[in-house]
C-alpha atoms as a PDB file:
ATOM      1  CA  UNK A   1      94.143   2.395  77.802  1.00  0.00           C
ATOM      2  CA  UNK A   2      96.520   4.609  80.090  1.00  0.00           C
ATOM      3  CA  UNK A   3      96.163   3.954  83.564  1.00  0.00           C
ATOM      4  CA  UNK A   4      95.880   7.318  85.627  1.00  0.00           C
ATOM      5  CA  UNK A   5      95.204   6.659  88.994  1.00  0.00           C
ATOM      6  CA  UNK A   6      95.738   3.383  91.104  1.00  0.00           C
ATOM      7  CA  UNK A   7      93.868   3.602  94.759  1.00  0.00           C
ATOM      8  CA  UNK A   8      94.520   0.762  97.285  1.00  0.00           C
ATOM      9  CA  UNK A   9      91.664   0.942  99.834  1.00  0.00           C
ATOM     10  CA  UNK A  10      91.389  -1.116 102.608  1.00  0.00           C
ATOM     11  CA  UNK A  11      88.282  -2.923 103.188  1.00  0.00           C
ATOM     12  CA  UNK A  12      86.604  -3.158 106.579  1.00  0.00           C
ATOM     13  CA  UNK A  13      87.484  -6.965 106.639  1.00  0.00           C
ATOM     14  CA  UNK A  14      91.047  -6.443 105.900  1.00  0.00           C
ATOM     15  CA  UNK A  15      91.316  -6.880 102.433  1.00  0.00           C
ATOM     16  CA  UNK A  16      92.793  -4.575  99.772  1.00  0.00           C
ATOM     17  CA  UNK A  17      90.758  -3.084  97.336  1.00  0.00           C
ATOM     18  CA  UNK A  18      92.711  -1.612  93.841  1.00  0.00           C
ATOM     19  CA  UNK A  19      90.554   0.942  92.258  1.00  0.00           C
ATOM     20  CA  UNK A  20      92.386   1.712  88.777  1.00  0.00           C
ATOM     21  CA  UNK A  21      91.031   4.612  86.923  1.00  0.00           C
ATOM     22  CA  UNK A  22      92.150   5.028  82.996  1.00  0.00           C
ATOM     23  CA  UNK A  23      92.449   8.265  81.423  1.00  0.00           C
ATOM     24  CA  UNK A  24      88.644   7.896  80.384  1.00  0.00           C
ATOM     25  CA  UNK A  25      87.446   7.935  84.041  1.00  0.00           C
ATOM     26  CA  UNK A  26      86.492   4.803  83.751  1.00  0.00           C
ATOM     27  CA  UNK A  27      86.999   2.534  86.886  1.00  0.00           C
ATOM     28  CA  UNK A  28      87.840  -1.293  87.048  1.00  0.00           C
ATOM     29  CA  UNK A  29      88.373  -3.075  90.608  1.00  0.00           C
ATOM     30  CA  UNK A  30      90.276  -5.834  91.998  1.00  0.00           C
ATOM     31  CA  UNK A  31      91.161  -8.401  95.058  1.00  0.00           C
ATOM     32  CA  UNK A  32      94.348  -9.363  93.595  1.00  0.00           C
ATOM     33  CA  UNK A  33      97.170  -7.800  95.178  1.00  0.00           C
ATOM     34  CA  UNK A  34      99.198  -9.073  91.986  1.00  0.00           C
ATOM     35  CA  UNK A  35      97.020  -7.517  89.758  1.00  0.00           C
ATOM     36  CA  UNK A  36      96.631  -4.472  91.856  1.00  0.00           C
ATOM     37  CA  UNK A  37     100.655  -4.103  92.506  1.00  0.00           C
ATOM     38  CA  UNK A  38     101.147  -4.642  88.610  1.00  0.00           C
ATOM     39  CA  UNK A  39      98.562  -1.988  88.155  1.00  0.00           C
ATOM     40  CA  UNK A  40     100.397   0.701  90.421  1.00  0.00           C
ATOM     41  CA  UNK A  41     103.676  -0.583  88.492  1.00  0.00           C
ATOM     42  CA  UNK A  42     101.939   0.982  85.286  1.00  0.00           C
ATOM     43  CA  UNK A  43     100.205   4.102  86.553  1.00  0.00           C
ATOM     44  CA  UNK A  44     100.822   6.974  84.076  1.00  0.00           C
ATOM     45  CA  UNK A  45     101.598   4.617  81.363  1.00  0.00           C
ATOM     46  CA  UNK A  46      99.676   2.268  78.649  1.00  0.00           C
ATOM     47  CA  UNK A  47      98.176  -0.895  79.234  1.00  0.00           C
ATOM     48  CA  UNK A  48      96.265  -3.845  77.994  1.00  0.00           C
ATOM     49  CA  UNK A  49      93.702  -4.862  80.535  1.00  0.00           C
ATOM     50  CA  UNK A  50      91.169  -7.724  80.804  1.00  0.00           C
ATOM     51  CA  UNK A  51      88.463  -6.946  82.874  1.00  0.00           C
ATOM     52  CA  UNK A  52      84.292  -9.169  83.096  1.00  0.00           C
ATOM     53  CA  UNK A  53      81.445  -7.249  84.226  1.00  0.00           C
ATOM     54  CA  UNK A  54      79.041  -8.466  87.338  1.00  0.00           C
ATOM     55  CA  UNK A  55      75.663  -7.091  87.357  1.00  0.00           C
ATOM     56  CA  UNK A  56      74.208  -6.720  91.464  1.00  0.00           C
ATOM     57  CA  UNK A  57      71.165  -5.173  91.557  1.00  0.00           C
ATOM     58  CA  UNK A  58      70.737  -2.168  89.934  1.00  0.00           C
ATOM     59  CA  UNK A  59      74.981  -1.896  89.762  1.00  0.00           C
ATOM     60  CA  UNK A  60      77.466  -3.035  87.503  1.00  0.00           C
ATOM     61  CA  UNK A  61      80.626  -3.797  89.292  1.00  0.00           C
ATOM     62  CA  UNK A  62      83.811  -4.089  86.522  1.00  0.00           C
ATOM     63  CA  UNK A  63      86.408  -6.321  87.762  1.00  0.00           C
ATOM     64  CA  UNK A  64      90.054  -6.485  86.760  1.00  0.00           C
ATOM     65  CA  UNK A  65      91.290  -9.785  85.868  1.00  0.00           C
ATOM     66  CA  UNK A  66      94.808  -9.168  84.166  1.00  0.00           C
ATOM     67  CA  UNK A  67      96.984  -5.646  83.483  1.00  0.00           C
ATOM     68  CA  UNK A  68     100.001  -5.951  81.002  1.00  0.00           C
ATOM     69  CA  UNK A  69     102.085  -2.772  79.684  1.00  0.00           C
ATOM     70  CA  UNK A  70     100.895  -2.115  75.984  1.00  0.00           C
ATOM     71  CA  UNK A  71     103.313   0.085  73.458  1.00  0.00           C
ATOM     72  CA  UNK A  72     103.232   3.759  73.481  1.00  0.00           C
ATOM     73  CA  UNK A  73     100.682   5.245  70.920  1.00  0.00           C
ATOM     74  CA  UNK A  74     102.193   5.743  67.470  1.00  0.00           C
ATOM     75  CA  UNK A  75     103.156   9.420  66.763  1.00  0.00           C
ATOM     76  CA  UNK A  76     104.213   9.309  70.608  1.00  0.00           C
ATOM     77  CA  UNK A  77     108.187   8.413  71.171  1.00  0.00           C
ATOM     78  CA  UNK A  78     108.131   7.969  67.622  1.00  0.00           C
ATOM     79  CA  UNK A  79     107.225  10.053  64.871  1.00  0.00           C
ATOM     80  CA  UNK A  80     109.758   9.394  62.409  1.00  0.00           C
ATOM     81  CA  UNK A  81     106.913   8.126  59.319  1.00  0.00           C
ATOM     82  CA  UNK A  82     109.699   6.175  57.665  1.00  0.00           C
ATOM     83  CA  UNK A  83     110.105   4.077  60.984  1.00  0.00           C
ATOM     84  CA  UNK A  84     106.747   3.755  61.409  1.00  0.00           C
ATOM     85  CA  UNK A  85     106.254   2.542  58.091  1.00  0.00           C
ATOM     86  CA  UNK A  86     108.558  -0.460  58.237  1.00  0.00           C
ATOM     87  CA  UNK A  87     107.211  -1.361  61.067  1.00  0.00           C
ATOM     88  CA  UNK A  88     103.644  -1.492  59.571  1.00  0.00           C
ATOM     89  CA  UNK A  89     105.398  -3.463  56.455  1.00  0.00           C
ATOM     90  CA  UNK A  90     106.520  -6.276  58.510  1.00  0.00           C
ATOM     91  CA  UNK A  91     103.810  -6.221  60.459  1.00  0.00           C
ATOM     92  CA  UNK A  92     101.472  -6.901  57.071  1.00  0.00           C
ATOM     93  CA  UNK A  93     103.932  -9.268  55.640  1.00  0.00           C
ATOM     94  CA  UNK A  94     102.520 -12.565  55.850  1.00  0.00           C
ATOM     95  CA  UNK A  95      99.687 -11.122  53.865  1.00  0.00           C
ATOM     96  CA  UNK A  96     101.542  -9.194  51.616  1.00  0.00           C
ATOM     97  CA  UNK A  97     103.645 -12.460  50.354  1.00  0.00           C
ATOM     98  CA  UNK A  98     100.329 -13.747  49.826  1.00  0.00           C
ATOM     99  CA  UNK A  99      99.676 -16.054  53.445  1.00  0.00           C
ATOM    100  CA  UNK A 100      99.188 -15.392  56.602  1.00  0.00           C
ATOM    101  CA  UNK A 101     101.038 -18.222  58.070  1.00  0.00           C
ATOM    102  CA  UNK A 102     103.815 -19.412  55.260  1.00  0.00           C
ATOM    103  CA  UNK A 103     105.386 -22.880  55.265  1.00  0.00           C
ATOM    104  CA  UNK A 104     108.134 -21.559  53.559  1.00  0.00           C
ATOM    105  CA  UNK A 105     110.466 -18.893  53.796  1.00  0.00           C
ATOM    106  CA  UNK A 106     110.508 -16.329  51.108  1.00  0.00           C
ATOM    107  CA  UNK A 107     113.998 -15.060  49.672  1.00  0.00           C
ATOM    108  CA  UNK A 108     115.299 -11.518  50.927  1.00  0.00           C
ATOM    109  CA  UNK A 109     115.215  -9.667  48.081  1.00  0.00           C
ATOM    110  CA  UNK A 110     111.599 -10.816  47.416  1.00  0.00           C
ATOM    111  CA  UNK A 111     110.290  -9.899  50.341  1.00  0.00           C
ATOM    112  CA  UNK A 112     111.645  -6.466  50.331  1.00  0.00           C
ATOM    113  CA  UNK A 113     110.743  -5.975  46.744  1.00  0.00           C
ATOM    114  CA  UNK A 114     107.104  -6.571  48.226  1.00  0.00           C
ATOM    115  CA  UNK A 115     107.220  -4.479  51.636  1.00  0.00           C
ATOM    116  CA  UNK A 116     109.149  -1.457  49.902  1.00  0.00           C
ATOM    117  CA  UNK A 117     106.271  -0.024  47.873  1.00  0.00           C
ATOM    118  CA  UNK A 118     103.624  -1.031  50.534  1.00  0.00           C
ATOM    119  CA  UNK A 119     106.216   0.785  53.080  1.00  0.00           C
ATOM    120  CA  UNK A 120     106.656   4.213  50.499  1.00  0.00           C
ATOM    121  CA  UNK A 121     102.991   4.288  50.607  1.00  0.00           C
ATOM    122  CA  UNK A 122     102.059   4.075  54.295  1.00  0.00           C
ATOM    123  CA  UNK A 123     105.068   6.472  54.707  1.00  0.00           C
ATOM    124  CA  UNK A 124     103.266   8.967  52.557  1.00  0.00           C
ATOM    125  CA  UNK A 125      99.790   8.595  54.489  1.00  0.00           C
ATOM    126  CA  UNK A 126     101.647   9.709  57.522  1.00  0.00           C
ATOM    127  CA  UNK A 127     103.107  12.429  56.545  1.00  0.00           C
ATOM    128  CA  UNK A 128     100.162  13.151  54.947  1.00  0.00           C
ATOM    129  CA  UNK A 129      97.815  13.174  57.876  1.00  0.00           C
END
């Protein structure tokens, strides 16, 4: 999600109240001043939230439990296919080398020879598309 608009309100009692809105206009609240500073920290920018739902009544109050910055959308900063490609490769390696969690290493030249064609191939879907 992108976080577009952090509001701090202050509560009758004293307390302060984050409203963060994402680029959806969707709207998830929180108590935590961490959470809520951390929040203002990433306005404008992507982030990975975790968030539980409370049902009162006949509303559903969303509460914000964590906020971390997440990487830029693909095709933002970066639209170079060929960079975005390797960076797929490696990411599917374990399961290209046939495991998801090796025991052992596998040589250089091995590995390549199985992430370059998988690498040519994404490269082309992006260009592609």
């Amino acid at each position: 999600m992108r976080i577009a608009e952090v509001e701090a309100v202050k509560t009758r009692s004293g307390t302060i109240r984050y409203v963060v809105r994402d680029d959806g206009g969707n709207e998830y609240t929180t108590f935590r001043e961490s959470i809520g500073q951390r929040a203002q920290q990433l306005e404008g920018k992507r982030a990975r939230i975790d968030y539980h739902e409370q049902q009162r009544g006949q509303y559903t109050n969303v509460y914000l439990d964590k906020v971390e910055p997440a990487p830029e959308e693909p095709g933002g900063d970066d639209s170079d296919p060929e960079e975005a490609a390797w960076r797929t490769a490696v990411d599917a390696a374990p399961w290209l080398v046939g495991e998801s969690d090796p025991h052992e290493a596998v040589p250089p030249d091995e590995l390549y020879d199985k992430l370059k064609p998988f690498k040519e191939r994404v490269a082309e879907d992006i260009r592609e598309s």
